[in-house]
N, C-alpha and C. Protein backbone atom coordinates (compact mmCIF):
# COMPACT_ATOMS: atom_id res chain seq x y z
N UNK A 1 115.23 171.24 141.23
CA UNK A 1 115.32 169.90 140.70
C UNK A 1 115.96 169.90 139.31
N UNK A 2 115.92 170.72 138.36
CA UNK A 2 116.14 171.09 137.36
C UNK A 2 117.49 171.35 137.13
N UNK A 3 118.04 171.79 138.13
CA UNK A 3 119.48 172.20 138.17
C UNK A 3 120.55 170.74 138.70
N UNK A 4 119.68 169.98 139.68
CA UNK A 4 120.47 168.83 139.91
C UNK A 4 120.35 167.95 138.62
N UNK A 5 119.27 168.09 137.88
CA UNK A 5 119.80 166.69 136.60
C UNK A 5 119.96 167.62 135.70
N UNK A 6 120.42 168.83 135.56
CA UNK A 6 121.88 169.39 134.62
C UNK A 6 123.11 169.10 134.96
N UNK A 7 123.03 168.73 136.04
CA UNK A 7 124.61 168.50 136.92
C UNK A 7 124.88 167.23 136.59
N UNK A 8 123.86 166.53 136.63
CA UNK A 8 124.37 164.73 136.65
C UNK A 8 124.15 164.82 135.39
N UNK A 9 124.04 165.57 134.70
CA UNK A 9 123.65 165.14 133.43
C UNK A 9 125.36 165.21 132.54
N UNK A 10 125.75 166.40 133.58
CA UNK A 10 126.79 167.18 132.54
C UNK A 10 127.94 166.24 133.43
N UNK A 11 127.57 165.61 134.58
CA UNK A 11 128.55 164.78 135.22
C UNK A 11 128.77 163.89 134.63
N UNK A 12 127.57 162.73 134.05
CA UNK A 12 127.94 161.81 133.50
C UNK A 12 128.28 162.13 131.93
N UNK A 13 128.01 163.09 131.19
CA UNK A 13 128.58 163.43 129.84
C UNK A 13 130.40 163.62 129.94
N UNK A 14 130.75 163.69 131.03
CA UNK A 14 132.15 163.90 131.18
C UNK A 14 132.83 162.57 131.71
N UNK A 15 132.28 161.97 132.14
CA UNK A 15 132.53 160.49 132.50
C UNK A 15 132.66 159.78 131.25
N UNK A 16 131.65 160.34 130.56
CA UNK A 16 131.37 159.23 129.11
C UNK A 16 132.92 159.82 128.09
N UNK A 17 133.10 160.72 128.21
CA UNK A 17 133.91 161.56 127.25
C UNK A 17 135.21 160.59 127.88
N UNK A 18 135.65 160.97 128.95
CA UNK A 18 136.86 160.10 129.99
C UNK A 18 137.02 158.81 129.48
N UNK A 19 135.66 157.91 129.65
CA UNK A 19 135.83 156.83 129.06
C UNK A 19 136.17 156.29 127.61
N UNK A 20 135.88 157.18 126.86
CA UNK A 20 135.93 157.31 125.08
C UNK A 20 137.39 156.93 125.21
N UNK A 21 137.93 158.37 126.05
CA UNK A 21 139.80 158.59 126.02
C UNK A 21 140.35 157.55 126.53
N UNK A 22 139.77 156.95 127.05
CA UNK A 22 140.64 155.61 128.07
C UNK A 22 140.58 154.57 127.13
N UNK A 23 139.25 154.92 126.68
CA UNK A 23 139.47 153.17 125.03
C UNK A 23 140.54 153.60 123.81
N UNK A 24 140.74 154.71 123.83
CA UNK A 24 141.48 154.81 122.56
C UNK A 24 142.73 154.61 122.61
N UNK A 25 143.70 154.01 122.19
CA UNK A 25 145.23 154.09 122.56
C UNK A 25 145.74 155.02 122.40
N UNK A 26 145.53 155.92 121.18
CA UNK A 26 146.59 156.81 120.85
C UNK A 26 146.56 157.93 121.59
N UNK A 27 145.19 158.42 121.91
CA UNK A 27 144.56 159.42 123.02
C UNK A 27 145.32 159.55 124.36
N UNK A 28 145.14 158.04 124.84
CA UNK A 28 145.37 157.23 126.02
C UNK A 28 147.29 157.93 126.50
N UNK A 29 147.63 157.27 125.38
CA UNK A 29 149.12 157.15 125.78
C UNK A 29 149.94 159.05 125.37
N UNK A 30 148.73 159.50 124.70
CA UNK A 30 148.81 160.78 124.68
C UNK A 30 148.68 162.18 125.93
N UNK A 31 147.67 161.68 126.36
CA UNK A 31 147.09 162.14 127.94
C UNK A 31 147.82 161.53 129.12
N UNK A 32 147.82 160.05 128.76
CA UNK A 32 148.32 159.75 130.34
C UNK A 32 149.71 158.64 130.30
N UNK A 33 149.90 159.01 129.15
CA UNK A 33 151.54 158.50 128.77
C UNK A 33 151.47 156.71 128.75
N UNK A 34 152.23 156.44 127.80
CA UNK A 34 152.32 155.18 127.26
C UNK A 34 152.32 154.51 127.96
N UNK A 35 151.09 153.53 127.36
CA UNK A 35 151.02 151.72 127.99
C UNK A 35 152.01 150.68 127.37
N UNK A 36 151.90 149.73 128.51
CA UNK A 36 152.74 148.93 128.13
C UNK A 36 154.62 148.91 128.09
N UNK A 37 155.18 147.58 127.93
CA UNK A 37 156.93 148.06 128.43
C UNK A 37 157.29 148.26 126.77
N UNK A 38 158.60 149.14 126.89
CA UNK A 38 158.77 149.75 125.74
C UNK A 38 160.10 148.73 125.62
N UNK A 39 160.01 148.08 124.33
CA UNK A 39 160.72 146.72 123.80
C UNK A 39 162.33 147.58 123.04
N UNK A 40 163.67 147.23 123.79
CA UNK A 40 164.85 147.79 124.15
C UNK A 40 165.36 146.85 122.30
N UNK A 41 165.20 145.30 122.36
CA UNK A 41 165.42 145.08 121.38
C UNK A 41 164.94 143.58 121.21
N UNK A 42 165.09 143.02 120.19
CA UNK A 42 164.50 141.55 119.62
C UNK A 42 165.70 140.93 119.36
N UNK A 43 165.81 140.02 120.35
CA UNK A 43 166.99 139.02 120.38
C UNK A 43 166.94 137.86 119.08
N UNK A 44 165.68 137.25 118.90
CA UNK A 44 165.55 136.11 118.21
C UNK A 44 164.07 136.36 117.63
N UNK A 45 163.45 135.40 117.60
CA UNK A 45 161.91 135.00 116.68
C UNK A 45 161.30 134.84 118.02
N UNK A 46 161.63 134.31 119.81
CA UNK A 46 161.38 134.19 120.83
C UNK A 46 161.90 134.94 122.15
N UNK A 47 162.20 136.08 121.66
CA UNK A 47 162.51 136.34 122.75
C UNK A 47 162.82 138.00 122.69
N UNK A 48 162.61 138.75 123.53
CA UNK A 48 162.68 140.30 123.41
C UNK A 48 163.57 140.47 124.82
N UNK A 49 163.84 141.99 124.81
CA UNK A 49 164.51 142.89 126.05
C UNK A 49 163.89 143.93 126.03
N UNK A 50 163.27 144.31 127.44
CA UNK A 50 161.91 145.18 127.11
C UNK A 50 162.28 146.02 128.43
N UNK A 51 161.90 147.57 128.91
CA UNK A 51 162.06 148.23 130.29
C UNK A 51 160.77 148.11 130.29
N UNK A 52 160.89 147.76 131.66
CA UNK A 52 159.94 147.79 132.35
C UNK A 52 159.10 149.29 132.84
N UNK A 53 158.10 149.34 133.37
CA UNK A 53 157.99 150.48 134.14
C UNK A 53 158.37 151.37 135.09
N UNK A 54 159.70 150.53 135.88
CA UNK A 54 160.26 150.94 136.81
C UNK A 54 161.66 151.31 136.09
N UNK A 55 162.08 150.97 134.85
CA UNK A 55 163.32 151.53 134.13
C UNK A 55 163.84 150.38 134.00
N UNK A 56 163.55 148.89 134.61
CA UNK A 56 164.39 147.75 134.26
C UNK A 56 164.73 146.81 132.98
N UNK A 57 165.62 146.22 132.58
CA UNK A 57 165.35 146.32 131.48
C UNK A 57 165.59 144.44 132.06
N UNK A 58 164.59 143.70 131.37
CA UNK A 58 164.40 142.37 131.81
C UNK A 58 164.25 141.57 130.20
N UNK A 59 164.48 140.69 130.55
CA UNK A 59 164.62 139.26 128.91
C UNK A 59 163.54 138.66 129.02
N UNK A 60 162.56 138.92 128.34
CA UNK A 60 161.31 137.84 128.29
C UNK A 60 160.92 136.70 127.14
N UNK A 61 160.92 135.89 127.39
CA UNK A 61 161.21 134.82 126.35
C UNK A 61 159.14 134.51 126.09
N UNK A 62 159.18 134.02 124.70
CA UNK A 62 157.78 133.87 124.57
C UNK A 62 157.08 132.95 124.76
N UNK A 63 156.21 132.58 125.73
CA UNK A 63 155.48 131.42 126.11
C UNK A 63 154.98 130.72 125.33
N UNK A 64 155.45 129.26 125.12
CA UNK A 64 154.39 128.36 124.22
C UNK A 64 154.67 128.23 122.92
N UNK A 65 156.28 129.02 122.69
CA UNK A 65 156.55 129.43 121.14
C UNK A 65 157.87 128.59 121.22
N UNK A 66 158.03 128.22 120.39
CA UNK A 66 159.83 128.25 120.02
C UNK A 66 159.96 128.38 118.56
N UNK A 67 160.80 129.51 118.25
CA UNK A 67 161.42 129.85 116.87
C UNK A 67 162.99 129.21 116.62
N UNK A 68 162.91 129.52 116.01
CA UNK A 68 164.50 128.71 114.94
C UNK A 68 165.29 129.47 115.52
N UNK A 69 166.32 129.58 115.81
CA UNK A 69 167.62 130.01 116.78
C UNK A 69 168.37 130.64 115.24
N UNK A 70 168.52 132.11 115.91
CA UNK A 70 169.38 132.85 114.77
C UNK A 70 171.50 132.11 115.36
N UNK A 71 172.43 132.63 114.01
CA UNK A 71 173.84 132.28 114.42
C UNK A 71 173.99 133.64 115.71
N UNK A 72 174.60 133.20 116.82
CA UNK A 72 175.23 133.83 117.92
C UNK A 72 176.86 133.86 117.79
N UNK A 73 177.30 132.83 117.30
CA UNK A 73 178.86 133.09 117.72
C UNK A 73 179.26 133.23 116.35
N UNK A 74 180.27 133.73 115.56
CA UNK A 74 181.33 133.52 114.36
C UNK A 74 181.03 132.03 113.74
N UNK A 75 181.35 131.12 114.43
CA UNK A 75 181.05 129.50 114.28
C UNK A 75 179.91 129.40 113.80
N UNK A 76 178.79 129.65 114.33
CA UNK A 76 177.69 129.34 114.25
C UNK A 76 176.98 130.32 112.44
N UNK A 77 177.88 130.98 112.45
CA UNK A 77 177.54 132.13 111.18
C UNK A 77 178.15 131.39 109.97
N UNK A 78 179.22 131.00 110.23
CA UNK A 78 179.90 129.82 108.94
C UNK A 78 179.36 128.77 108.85
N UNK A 79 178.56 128.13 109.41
CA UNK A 79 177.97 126.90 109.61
C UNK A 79 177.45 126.88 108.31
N UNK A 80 177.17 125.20 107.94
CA UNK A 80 176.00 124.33 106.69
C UNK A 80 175.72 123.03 107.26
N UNK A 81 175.33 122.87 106.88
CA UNK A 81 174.25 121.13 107.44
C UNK A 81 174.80 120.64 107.05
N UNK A 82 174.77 119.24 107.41
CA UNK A 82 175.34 117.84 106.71
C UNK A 82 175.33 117.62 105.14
N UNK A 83 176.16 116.79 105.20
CA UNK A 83 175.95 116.57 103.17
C UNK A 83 174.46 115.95 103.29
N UNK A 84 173.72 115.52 104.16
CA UNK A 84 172.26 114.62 103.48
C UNK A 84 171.14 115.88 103.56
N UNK A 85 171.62 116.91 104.18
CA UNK A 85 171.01 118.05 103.95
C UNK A 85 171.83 119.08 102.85
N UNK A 86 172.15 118.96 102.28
CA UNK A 86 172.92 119.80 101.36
C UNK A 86 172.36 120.38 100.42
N UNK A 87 171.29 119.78 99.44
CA UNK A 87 170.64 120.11 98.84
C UNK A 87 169.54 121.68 99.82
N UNK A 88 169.69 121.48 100.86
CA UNK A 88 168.31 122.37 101.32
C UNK A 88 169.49 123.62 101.89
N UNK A 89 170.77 123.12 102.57
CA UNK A 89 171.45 124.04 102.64
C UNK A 89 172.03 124.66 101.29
N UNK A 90 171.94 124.30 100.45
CA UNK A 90 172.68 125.12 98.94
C UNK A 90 171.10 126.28 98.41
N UNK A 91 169.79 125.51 98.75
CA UNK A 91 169.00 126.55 98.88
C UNK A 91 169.11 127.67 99.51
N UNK A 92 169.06 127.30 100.78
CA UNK A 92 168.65 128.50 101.85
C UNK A 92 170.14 128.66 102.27
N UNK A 93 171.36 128.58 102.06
CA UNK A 93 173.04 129.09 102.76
C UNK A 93 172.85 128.70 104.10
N UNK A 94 171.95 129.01 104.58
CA UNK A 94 172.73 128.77 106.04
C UNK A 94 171.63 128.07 107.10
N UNK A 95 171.61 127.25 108.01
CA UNK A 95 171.09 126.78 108.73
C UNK A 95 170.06 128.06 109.73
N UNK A 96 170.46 128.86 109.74
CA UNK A 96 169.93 129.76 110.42
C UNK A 96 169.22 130.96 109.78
N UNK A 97 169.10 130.74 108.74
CA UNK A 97 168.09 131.79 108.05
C UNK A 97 166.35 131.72 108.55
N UNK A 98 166.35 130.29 108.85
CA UNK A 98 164.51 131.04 109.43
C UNK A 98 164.34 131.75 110.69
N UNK A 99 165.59 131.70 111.33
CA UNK A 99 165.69 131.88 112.82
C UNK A 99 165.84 133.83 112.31
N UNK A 100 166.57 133.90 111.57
CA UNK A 100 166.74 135.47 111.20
C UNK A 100 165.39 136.02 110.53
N UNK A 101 164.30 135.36 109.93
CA UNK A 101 163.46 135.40 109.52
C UNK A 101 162.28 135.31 110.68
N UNK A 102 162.19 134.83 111.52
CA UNK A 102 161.44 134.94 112.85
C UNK A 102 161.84 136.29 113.17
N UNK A 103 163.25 136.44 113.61
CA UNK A 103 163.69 137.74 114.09
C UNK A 103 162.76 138.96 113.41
N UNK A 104 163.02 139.02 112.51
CA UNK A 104 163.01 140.01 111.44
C UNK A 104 161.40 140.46 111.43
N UNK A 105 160.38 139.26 112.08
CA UNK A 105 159.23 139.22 111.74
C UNK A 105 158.26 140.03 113.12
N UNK A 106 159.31 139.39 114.01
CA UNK A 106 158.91 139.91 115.44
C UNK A 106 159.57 141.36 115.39
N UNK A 107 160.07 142.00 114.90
CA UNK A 107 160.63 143.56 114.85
C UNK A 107 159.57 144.20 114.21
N UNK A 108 159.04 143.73 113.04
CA UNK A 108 157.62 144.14 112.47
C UNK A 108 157.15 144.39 113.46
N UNK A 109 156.68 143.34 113.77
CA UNK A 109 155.23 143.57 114.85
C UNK A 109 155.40 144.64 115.80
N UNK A 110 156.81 144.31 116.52
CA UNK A 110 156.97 145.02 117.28
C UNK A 110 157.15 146.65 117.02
N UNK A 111 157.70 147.15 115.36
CA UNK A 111 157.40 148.36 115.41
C UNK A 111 156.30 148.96 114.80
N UNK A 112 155.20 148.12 114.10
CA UNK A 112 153.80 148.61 114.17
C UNK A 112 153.08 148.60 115.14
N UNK A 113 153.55 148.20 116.82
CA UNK A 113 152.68 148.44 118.23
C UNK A 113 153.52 149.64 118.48
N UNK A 114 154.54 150.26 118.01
CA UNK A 114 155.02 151.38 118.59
C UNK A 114 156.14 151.32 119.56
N UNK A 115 156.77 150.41 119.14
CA UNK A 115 157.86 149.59 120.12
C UNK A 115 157.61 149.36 121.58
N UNK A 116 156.13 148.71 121.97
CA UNK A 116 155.50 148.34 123.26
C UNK A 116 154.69 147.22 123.16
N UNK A 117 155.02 146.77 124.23
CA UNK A 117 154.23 145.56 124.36
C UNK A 117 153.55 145.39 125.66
N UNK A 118 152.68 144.51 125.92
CA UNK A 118 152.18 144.71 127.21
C UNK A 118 152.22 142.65 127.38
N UNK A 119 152.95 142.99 129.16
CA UNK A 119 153.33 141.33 129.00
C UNK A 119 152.21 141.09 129.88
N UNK A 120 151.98 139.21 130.44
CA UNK A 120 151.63 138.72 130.93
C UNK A 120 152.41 137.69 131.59
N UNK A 121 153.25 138.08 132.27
CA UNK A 121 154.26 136.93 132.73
C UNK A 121 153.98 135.85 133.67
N UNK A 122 153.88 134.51 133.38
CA UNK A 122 153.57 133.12 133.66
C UNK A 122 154.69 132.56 133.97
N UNK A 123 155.86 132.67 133.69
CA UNK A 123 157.09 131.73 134.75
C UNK A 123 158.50 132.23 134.15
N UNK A 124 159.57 131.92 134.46
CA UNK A 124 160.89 131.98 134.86
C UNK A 124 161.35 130.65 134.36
N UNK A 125 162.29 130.63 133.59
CA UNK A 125 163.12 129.50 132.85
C UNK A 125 164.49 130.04 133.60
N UNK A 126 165.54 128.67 133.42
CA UNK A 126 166.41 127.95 133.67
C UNK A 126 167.59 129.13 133.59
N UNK A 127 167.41 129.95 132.51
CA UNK A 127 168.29 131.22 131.99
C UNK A 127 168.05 132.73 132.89
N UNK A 128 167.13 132.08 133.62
CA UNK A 128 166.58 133.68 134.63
C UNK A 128 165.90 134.51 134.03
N UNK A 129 165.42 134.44 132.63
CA UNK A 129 164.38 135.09 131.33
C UNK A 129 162.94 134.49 132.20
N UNK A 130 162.21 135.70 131.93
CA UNK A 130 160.99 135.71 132.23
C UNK A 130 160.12 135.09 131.23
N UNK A 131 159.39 134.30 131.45
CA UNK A 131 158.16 133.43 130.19
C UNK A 131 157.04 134.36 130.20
N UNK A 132 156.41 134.70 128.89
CA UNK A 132 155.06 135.69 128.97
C UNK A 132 154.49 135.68 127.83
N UNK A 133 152.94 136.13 128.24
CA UNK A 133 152.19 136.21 126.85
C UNK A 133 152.73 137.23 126.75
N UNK A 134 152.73 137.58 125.02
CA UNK A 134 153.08 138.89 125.00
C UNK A 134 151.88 139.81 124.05
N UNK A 135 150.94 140.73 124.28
CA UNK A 135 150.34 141.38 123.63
C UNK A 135 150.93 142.91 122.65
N UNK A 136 150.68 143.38 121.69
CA UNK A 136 150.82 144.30 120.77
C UNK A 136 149.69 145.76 121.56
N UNK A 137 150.02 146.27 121.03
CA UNK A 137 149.10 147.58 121.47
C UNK A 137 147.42 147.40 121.34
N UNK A 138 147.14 146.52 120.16
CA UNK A 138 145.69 146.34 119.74
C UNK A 138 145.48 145.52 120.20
N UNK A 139 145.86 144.74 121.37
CA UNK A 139 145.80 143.84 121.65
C UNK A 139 146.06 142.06 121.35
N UNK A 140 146.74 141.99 120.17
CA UNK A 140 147.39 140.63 119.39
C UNK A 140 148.08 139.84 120.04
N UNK A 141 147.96 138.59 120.06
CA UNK A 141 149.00 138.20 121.19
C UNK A 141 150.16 137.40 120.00
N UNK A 142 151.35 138.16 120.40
CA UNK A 142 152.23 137.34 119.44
C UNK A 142 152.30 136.16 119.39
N UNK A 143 152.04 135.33 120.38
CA UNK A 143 152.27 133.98 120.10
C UNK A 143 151.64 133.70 118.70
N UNK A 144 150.52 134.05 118.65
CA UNK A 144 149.50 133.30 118.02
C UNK A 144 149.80 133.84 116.34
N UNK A 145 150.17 135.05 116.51
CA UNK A 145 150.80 135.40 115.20
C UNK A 145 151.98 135.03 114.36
N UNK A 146 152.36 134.44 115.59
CA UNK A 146 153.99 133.76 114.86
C UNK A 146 153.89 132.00 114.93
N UNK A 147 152.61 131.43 116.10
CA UNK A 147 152.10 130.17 115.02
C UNK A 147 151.81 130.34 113.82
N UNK A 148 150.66 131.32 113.45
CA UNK A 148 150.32 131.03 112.05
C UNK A 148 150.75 131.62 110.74
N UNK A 149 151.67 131.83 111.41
CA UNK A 149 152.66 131.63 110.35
C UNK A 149 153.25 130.79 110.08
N UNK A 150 153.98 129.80 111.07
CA UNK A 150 154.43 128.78 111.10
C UNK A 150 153.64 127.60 110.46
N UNK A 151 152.27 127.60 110.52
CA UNK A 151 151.87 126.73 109.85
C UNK A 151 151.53 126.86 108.28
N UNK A 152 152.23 128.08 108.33
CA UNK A 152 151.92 128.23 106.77
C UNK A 152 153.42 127.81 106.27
N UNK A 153 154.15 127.20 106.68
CA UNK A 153 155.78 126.64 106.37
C UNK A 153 155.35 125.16 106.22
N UNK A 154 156.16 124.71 105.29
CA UNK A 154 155.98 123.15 105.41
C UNK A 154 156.99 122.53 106.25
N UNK A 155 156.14 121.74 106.92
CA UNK A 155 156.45 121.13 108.43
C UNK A 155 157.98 120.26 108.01
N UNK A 156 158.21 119.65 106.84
CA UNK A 156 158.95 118.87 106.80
C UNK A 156 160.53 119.62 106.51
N UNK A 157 160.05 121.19 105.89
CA UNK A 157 161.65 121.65 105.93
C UNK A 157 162.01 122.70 107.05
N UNK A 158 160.90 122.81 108.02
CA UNK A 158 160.98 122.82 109.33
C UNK A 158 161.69 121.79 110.46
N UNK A 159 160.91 120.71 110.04
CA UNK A 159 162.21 119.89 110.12
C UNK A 159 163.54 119.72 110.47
N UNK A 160 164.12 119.33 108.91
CA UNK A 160 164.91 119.37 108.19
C UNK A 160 165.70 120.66 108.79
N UNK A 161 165.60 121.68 108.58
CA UNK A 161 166.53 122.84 109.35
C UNK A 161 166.46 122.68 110.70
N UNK A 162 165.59 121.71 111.36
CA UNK A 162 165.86 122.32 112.99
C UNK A 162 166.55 121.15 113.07
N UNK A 163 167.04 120.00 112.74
CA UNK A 163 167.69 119.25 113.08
C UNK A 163 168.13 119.04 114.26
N UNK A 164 169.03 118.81 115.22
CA UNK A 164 168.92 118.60 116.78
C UNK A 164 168.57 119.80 117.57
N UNK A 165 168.33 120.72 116.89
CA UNK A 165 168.70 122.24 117.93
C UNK A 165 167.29 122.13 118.56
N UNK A 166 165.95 121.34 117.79
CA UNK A 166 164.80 121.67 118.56
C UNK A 166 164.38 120.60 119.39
């Protein structure tokens, strides 16, 4: 009898140990190789290019978010606002600086999770981009990190810069 609850004893002490390794990330992705899709690059303040697990590399746009649109074309890089915005464009140069500032913010995040993210994908937009929560390694869900930030901007030169684009 003595010998069977050394066994379960030393059975479940190794179970418990297993489980320790399975909560820890760094352990985790050490032993049984990285969680989560490994993020290829950050298009905007909304939107990433991430491989998948199978090697694919897919566009996931962020659910529930919309950031300021960085310049895409030459045109769009020379751009300034109207003269009744002028004053806010002679501040900030260019219409698209918060949109580069989203960018810039979501690359953070994204390289303090270790350039991985772990999605939750909820739907398919118009562009064939996948919609998803998107979590950080510790579990953060970006959305929610790049609202509150947003509400720490004043709403009115939020605004004011998004002018028709939002």
């Amino acid at each position: 009898m003595n010998r069977l609850i050394k066994r379960i004893l030393i059975l479940v002490s190794l179970g418990m140990i297993v489980l320790c390794l399975m909560g820890c990330d760094e352990l985790r992705s050490r032993f049984f190789g990285a969680t989560g899709d490994s993020v290829e690059r950050v298009s905007d303040g909304d939107t990433l290019v991430v491989r998948d697990g199978e090697g694919k590399k897919v566009t996931v746009r962020f659910a529930c978010v919309d950031a300021p649109e960085i310049a895409h074309t030459n045109k769009q890089k020379r751009s300034r606002r109207s003269s009744d915005q002028l004053r806010w464009a002679e501040r900030h140069r260019n219409q698209f600086s918060w949109g580069v500032k989203a960018q810039e913010r979501v690359q953070q995040l994204v390289q303090l999770s270790g350039d991985r993210v772990t999605l939750n994908i909820t739907d398919s937009d118009r562009y064939g981009r996948k919609v998803a929560e998107v979590r950080l390694k510790d579990g953060s869900l970006v959305q929610q990190i790049l609202s509150s930030i947003s509400q720490k901007t004043p709403a009115t030169a939020l605004l004011r810069l998004a002018g028709d684009e939002w």
